[in-house]
Protein backbone atom coordinates (compact mmCIF):
# COMPACT_ATOMS: atom_id res chain seq x y z
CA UNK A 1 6.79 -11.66 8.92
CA UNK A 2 9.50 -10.84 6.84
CA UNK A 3 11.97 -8.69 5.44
CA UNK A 4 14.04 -9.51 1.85
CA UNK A 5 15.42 -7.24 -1.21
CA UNK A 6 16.76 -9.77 -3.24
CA UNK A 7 20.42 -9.59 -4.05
CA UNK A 8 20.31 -5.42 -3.25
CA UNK A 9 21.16 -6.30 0.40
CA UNK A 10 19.99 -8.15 3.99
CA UNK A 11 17.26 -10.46 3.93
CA UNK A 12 15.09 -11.31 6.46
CA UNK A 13 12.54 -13.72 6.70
CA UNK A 14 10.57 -15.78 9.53
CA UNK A 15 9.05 -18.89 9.02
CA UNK A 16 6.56 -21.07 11.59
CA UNK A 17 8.32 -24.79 10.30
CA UNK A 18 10.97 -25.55 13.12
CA UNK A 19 12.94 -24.45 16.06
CA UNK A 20 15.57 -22.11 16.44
CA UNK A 21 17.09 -19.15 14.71
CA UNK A 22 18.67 -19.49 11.44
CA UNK A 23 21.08 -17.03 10.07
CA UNK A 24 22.82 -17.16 6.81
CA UNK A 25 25.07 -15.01 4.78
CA UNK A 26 26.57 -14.86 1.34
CA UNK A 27 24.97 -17.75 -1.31
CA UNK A 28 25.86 -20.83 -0.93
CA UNK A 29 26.49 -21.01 2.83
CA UNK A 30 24.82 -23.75 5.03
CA UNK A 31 24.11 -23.36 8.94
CA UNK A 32 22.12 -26.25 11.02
CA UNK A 33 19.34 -24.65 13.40
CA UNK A 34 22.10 -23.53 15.84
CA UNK A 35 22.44 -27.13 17.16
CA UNK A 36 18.65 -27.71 17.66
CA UNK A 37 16.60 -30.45 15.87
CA UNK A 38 12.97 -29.17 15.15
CA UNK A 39 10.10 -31.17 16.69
CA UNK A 40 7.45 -32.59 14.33
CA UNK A 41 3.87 -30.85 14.42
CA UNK A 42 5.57 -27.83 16.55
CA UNK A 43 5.93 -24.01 15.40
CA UNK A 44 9.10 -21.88 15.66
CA UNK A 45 10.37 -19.24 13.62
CA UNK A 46 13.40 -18.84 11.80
CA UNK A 47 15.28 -15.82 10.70
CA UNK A 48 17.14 -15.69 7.56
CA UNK A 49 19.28 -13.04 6.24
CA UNK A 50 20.70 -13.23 2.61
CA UNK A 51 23.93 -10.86 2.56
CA UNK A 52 25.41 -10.86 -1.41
CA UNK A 53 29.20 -9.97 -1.58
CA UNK A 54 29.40 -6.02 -2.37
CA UNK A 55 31.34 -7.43 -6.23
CA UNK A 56 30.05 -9.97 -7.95
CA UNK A 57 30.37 -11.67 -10.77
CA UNK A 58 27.19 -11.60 -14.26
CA UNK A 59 27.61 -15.16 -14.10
CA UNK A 60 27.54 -15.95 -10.14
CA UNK A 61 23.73 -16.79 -9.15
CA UNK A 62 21.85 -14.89 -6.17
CA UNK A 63 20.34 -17.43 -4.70
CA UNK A 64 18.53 -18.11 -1.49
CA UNK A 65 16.58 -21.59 0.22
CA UNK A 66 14.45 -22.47 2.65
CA UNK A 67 14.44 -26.26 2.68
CA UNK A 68 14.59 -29.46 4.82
CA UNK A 69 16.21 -32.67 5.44
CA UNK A 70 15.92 -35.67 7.64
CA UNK A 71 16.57 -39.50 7.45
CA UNK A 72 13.40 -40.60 5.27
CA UNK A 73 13.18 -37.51 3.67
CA UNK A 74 15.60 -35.99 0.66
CA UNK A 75 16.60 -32.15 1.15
CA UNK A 76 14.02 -30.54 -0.47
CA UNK A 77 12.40 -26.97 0.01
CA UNK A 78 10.02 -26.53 3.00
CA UNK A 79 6.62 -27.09 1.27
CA UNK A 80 3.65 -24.07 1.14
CA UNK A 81 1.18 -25.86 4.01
CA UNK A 82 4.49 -26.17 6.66
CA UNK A 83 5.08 -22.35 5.36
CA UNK A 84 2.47 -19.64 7.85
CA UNK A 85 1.90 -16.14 7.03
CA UNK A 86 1.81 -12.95 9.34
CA UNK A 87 -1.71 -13.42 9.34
CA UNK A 88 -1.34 -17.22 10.25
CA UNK A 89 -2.83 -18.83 7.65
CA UNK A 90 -0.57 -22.04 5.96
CA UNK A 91 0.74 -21.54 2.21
CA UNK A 92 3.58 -19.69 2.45
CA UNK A 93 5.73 -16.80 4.25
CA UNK A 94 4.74 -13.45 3.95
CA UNK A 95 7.94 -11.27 3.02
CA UNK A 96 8.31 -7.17 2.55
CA UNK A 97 10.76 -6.58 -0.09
CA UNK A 98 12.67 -3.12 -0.32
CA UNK A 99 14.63 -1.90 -3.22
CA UNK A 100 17.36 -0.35 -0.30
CA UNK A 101 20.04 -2.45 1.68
CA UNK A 102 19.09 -0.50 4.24
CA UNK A 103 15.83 -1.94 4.45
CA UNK A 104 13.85 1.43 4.37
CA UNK A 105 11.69 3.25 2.00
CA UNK A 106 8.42 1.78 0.36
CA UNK A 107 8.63 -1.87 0.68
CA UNK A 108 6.06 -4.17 -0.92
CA UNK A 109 4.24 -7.23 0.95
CA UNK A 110 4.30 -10.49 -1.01
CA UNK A 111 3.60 -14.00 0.49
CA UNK A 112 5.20 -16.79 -1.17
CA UNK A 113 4.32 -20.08 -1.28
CA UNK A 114 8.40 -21.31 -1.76
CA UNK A 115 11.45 -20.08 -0.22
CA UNK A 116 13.75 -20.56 -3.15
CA UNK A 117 14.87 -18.02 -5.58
CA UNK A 118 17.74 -16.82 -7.98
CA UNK A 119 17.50 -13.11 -8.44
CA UNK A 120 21.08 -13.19 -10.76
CA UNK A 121 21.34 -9.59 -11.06
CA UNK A 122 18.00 -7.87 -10.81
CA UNK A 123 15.85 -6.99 -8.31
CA UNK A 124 13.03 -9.49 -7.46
CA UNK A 125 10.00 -9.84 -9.51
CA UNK A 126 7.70 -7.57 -7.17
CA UNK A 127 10.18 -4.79 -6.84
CA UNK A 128 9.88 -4.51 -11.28
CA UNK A 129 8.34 -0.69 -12.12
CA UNK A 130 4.84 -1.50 -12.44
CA UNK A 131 3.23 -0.54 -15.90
CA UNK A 132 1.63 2.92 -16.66
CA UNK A 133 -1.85 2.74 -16.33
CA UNK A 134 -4.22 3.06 -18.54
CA UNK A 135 -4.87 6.91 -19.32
CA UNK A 136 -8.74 7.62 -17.87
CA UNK A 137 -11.46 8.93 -19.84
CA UNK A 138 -13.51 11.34 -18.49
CA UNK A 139 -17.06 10.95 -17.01
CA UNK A 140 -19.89 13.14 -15.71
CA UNK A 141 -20.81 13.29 -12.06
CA UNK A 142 -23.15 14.80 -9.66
CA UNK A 143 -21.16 16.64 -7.00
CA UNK A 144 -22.08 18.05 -3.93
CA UNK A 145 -20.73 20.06 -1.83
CA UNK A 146 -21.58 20.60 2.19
CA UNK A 147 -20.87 23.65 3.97
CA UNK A 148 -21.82 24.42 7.38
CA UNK A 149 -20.76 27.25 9.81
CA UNK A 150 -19.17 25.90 12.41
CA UNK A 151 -17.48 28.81 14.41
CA UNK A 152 -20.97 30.93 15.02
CA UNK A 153 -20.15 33.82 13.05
CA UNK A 154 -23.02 35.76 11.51
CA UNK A 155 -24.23 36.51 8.25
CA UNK A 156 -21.68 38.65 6.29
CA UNK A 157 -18.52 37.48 8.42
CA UNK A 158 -17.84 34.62 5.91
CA UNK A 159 -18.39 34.99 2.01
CA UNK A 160 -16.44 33.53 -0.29
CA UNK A 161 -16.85 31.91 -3.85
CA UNK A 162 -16.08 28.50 -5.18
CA UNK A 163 -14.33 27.67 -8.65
CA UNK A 164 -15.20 23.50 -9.64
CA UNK A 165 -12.73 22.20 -12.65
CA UNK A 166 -12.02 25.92 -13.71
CA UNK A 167 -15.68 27.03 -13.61
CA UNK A 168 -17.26 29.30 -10.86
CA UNK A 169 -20.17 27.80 -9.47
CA UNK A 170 -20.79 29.82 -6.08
CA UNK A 171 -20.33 33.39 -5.67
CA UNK A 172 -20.22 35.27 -2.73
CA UNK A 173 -21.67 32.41 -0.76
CA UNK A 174 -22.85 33.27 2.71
CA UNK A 175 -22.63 29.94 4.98
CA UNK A 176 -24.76 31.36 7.90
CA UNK A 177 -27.27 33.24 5.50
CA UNK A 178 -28.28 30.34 3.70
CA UNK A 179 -28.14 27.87 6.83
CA UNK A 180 -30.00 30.38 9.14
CA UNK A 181 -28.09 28.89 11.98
CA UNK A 182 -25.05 27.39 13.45
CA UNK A 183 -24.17 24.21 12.42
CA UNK A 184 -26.79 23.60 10.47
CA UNK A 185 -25.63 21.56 6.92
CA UNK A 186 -26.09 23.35 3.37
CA UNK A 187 -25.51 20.67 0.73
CA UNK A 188 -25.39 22.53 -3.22
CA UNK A 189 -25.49 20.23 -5.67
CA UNK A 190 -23.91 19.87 -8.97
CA UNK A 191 -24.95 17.82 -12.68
CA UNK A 192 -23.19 16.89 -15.11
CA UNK A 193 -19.35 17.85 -13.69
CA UNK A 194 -17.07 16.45 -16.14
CA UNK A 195 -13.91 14.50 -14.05
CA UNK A 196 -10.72 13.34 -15.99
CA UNK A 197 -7.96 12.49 -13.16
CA UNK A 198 -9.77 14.55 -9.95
CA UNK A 199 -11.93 16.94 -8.83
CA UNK A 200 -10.43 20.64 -8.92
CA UNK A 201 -12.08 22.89 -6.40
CA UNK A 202 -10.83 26.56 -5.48
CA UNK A 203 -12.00 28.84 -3.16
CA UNK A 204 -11.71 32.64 -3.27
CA UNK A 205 -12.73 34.23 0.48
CA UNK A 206 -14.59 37.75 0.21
CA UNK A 207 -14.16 38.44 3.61
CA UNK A 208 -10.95 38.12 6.55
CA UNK A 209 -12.62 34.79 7.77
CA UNK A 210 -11.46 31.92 5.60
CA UNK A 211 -13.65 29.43 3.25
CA UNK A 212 -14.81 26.60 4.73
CA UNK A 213 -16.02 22.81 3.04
CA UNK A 214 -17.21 20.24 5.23
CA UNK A 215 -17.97 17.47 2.69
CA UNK A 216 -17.73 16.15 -0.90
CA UNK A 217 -19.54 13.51 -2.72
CA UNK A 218 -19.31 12.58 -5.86
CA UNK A 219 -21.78 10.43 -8.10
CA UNK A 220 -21.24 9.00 -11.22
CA UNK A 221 -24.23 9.51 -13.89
CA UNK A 222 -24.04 6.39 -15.74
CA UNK A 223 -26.18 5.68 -19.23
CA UNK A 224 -28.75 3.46 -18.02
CA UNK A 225 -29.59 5.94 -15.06
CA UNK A 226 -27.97 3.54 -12.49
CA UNK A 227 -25.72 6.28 -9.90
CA UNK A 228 -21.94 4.96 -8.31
CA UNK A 229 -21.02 7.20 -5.52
């Protein structure tokens, strides 16, 4: 698994093509495999940090490589099916990027089938704002609702009324009246509940014991009668 933010800060990567560890910093620097020659057909990981000086110039590239050399074959980057990722599956190394040099915060998980990029002086492609989406229409579901009465209080000790996207739909609900016992499930159900962006539910208690909602399910009411919960 590994760990890179571009040219914002430390990169590290891991990698199942050779031997030892591998640590670089700054662009442009080259390190062998601490002295160790990989062996042929055998897995090792390699960790790679990518350090960018603190000032640098528009025109200096922010590069980082992954690549390999021997006597019959030309440097050339590591290729996707010598690359694993963290689940272990050949085509490439899986990376988490982070827009912090600190390497905390939301980071996003990208596998990628090369190990050779120039960021110049953005962030990598992954870490670009992702576009608005589209705004949602609303659409008509069935809702229901599930209460139950959980604590064994009695008829009267828990009332209260329920509000769905602005509109009262319940008042002075009794849980344990209309359950006649403990535990037992009331499901109400709802047609026709217009939903833009979510489901707005408010509950006003009549009494000093709290409302309570033990489920929610919603079910789209499509044209051609077909349901989507």
């Amino acid at each position: 698994m590994g760990q890179r933010i571009g040219n914002q800060g430390p990169e590290t990567l891991a990698n199942r093509s050779g031997g030892a560890q591998v640590r670089a910093a700054r662009q442009h620097v080259q390190r062998p495999l601490a002295g160790q020659r990989p062996t042929a057909g055998q897995r090792g990981v390699h960790k790679l940090e990518y350090d960018p000086p603190k000032e640098r110039r528009a025109d200096q590239p922010a590069t980082i490589e992954l690549s390999w050399s021997s006597a019959s074959i030309a440097k050339s980057p590591i290729p996707p099916d010598r690359l694993f990722s963290a689940s272990g599956q050949s085509g490439g190394l899986t990376g988490m990027y982070y827009a912090t040099a600190t390497l905390t915060g939301p980071a996003a998980l990208q596998t990628d089938p090369h190990i050779r990029f120039d960021w110049g002086q953005t962030l990598p492609t992954i870490l670009h704002p992702l576009p608005r989406p589209l705004p949602l229409v609303p659409r008509a579901f069935t809702v229901l609702l599930t209460f139950a009465e959980p604590d064994g209080l009695l008829p009267g000790q828990r009332v209260f009324s329920v509000r769905m996207q602005g509109a009262e739909v319940l008042r002075d609900f009794d849980v344990a009246r209309e359950a006649g016992a403990v535990n037992r499930g009331v499901v109400k159900e709802f047609r026709g509940v217009k939903i833009h962006e979510a489901l707005e539910l408010e509950f006003a208690t009549a009494t000093e014991n709290p409302a309570i909602l033990c489920g929610v399910e919603l079910i789209e009411e499509l044209a051609d009668s077909q349901t989507t919960r």
